[in-house]
N, C-alpha and C. Protein backbone atom coordinates (compact mmCIF):
# COMPACT_ATOMS: atom_id res chain seq x y z
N UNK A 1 0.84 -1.16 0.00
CA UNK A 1 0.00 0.00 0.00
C UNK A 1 0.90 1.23 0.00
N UNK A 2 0.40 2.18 -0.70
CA UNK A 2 1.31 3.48 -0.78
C UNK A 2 0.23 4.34 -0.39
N UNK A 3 0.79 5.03 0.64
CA UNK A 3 0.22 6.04 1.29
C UNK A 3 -0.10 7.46 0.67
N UNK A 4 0.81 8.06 0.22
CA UNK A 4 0.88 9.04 -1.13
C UNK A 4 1.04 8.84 -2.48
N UNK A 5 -0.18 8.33 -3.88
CA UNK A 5 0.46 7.57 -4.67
C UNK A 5 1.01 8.80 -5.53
N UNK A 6 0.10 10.12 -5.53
CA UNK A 6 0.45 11.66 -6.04
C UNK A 6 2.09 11.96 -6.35
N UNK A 7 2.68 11.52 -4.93
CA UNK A 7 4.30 12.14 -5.08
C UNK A 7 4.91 9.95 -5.12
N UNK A 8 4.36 9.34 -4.70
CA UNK A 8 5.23 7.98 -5.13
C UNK A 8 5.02 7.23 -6.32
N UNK A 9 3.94 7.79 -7.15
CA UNK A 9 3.48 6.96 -8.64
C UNK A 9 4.45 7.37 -9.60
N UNK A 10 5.02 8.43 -10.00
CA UNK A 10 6.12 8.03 -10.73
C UNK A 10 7.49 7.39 -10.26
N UNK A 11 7.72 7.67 -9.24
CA UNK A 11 8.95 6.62 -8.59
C UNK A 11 8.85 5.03 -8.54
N UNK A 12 7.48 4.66 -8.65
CA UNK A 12 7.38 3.20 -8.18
C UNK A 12 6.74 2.93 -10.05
N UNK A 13 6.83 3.56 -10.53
CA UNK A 13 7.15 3.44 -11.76
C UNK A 13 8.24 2.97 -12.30
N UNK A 14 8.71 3.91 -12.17
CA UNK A 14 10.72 3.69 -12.37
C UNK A 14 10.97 2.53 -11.98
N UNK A 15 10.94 2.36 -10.49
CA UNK A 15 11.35 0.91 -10.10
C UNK A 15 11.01 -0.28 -10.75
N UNK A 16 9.59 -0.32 -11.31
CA UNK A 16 9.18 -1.39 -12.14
C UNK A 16 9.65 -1.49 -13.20
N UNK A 17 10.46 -0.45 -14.12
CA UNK A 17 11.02 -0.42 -15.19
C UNK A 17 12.21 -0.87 -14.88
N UNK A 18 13.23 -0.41 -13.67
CA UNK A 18 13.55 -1.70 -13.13
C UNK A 18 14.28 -2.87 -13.48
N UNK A 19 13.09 -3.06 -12.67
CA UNK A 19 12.73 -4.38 -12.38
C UNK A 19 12.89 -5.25 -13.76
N UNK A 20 12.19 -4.07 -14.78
CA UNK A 20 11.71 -5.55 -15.87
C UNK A 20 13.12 -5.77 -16.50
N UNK A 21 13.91 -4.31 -16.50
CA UNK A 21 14.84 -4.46 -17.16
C UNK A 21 15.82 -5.99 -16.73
N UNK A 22 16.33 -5.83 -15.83
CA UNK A 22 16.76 -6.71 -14.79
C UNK A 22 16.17 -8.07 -14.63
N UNK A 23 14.88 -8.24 -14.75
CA UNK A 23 14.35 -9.95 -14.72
C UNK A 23 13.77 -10.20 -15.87
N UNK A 24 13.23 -8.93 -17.21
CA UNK A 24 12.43 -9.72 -18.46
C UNK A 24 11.45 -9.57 -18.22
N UNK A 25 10.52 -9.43 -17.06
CA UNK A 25 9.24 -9.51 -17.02
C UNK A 25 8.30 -8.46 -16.54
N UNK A 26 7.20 -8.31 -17.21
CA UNK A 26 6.80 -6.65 -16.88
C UNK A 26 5.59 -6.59 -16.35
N UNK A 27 4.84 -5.91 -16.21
CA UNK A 27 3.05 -5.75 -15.40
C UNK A 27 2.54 -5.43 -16.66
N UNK A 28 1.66 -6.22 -16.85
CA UNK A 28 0.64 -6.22 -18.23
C UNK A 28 -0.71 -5.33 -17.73
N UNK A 29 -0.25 -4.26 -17.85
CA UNK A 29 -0.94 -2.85 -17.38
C UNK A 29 -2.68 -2.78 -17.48
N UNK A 30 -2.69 -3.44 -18.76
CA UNK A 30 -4.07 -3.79 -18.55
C UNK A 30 -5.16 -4.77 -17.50
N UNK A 31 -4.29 -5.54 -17.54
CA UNK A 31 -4.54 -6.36 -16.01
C UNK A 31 -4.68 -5.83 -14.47
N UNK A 32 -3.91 -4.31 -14.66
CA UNK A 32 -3.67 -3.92 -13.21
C UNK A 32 -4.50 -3.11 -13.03
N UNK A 33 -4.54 -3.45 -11.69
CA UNK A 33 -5.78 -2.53 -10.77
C UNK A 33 -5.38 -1.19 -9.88
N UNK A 34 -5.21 -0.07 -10.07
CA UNK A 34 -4.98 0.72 -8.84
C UNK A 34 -6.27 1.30 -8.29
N UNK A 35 -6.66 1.22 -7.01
CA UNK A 35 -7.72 1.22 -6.16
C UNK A 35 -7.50 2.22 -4.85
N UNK A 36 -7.77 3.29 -5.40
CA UNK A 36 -7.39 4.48 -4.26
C UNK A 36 -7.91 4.44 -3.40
N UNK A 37 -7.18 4.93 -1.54
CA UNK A 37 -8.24 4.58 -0.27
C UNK A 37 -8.61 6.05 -0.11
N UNK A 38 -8.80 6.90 -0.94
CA UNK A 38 -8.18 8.68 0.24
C UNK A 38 -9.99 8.86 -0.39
N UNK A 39 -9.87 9.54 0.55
CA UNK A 39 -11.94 9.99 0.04
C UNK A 39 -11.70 11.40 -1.04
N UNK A 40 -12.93 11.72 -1.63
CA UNK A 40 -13.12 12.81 -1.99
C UNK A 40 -12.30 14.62 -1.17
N UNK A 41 -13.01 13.89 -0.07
CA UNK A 41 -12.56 15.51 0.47
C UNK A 41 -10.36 15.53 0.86
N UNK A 42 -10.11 14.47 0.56
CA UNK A 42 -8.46 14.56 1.07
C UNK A 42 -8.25 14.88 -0.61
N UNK A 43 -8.70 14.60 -1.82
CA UNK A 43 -8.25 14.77 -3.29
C UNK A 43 -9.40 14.05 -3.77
N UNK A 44 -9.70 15.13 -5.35
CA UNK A 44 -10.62 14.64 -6.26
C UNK A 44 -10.29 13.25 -7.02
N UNK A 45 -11.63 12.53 -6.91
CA UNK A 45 -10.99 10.82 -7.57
C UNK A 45 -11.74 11.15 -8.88
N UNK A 46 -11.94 11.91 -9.16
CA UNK A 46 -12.61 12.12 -10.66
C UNK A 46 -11.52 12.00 -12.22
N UNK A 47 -10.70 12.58 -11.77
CA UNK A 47 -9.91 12.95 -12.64
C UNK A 47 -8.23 12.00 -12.55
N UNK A 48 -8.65 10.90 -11.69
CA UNK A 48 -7.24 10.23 -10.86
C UNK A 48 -6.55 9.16 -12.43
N UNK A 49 -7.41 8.62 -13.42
CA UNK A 49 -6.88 8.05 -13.87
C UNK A 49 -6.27 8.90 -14.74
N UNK A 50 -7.01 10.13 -15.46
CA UNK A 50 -5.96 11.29 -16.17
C UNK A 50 -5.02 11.83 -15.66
N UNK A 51 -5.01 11.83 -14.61
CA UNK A 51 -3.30 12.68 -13.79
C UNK A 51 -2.66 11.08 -13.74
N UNK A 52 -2.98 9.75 -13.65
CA UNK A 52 -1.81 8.85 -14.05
C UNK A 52 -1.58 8.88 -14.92
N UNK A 53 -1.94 9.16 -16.26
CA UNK A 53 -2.06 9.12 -17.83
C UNK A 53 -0.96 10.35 -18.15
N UNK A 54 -0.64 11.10 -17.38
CA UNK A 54 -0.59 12.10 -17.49
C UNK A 54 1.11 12.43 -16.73
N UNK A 55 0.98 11.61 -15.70
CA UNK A 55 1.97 11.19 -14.65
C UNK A 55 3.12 10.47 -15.47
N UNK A 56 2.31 9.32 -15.46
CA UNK A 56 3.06 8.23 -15.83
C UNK A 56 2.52 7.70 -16.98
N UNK A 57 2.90 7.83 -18.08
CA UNK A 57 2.27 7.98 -19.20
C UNK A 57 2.07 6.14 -19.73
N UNK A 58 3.17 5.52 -19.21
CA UNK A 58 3.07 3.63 -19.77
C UNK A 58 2.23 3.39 -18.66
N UNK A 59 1.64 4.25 -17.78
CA UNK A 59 0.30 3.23 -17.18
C UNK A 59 -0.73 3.93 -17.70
N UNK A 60 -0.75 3.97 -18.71
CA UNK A 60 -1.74 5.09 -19.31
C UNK A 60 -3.14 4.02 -19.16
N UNK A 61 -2.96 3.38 -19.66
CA UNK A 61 -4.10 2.11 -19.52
C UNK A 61 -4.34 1.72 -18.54
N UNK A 62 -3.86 1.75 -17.53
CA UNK A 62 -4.66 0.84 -16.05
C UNK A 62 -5.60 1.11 -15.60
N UNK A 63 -6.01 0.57 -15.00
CA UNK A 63 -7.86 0.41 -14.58
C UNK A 63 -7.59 1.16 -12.83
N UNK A 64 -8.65 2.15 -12.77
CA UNK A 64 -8.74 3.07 -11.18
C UNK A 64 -10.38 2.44 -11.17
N UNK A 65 -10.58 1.53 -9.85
CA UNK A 65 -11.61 1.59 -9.53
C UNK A 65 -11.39 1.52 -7.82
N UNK A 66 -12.86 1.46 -7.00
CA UNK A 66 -12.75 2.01 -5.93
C UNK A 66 -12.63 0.37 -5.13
N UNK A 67 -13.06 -0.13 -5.86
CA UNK A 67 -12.49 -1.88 -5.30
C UNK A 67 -12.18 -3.32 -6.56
N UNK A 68 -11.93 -4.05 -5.77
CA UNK A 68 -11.44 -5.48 -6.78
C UNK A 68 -11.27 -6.66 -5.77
N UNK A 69 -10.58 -7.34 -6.78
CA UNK A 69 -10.61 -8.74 -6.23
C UNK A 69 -9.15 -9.10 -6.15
N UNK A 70 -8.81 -9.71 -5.14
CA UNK A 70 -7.19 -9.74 -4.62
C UNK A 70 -7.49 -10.90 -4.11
N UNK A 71 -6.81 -12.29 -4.41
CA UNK A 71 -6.56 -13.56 -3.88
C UNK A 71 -7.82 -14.09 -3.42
N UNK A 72 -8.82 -14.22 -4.28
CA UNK A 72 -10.36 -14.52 -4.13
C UNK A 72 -11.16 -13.24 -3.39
N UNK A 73 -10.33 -12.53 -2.29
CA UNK A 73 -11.39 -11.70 -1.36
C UNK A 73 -11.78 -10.39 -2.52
N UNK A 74 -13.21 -10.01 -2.30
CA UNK A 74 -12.82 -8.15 -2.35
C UNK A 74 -12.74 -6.95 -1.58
N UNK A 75 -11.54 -6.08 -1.99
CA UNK A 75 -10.99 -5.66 -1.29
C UNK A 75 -11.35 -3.98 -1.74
N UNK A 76 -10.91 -3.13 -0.91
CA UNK A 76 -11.27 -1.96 -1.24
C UNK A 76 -12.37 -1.15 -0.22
N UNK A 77 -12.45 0.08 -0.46
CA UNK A 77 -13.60 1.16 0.35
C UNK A 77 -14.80 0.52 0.10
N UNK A 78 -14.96 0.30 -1.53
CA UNK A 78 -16.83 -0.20 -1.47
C UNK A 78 -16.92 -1.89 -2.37
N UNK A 79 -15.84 -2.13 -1.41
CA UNK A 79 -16.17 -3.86 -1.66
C UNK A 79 -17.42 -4.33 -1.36
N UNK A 80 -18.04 -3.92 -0.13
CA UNK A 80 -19.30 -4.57 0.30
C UNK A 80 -20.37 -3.56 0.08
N UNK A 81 -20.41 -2.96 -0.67
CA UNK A 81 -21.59 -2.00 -1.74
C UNK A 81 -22.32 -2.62 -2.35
């Protein structure tokens, strides 16, 4: 979990680039989930997947929703919605 993803999403970017460089193998971006915990009133979630797009431009594609599914459970703010 990253506590600030605003100032750590392009750094933990980098690292994954990395990473792939170094092992070959990469995050098939479309597959990935980022699932923000911060509410409305700490930052607008409206606009969160265009400031990654925007950020970090090779996760331009990843999926922002407010929950998912992690090792059968779901997880997230409105898992049980």
């Amino acid at each position: 979990m990253i506590t600030d993803f605003f100032t750590s999403g392009p750094r933990l970017c980098r690292f994954y680039m990395l990473l792939e460089k170094i092992s070959g193998l990469s995050l098939k971006i479309p597959k990935c989930l980022i699932i923000p915990f911060f509410t409305s009133r700490t930052r607008p979630f409206t606009n969160f997947a265009a400031w990654i797009a925007s950020m970090v431009p090779s996760w331009a594609g990843i999926v922002v929703k407010t929950h998912g599914k992690y090792l059968g459970a779901m997880v997230g703010p409105t898992a049980h919605d």
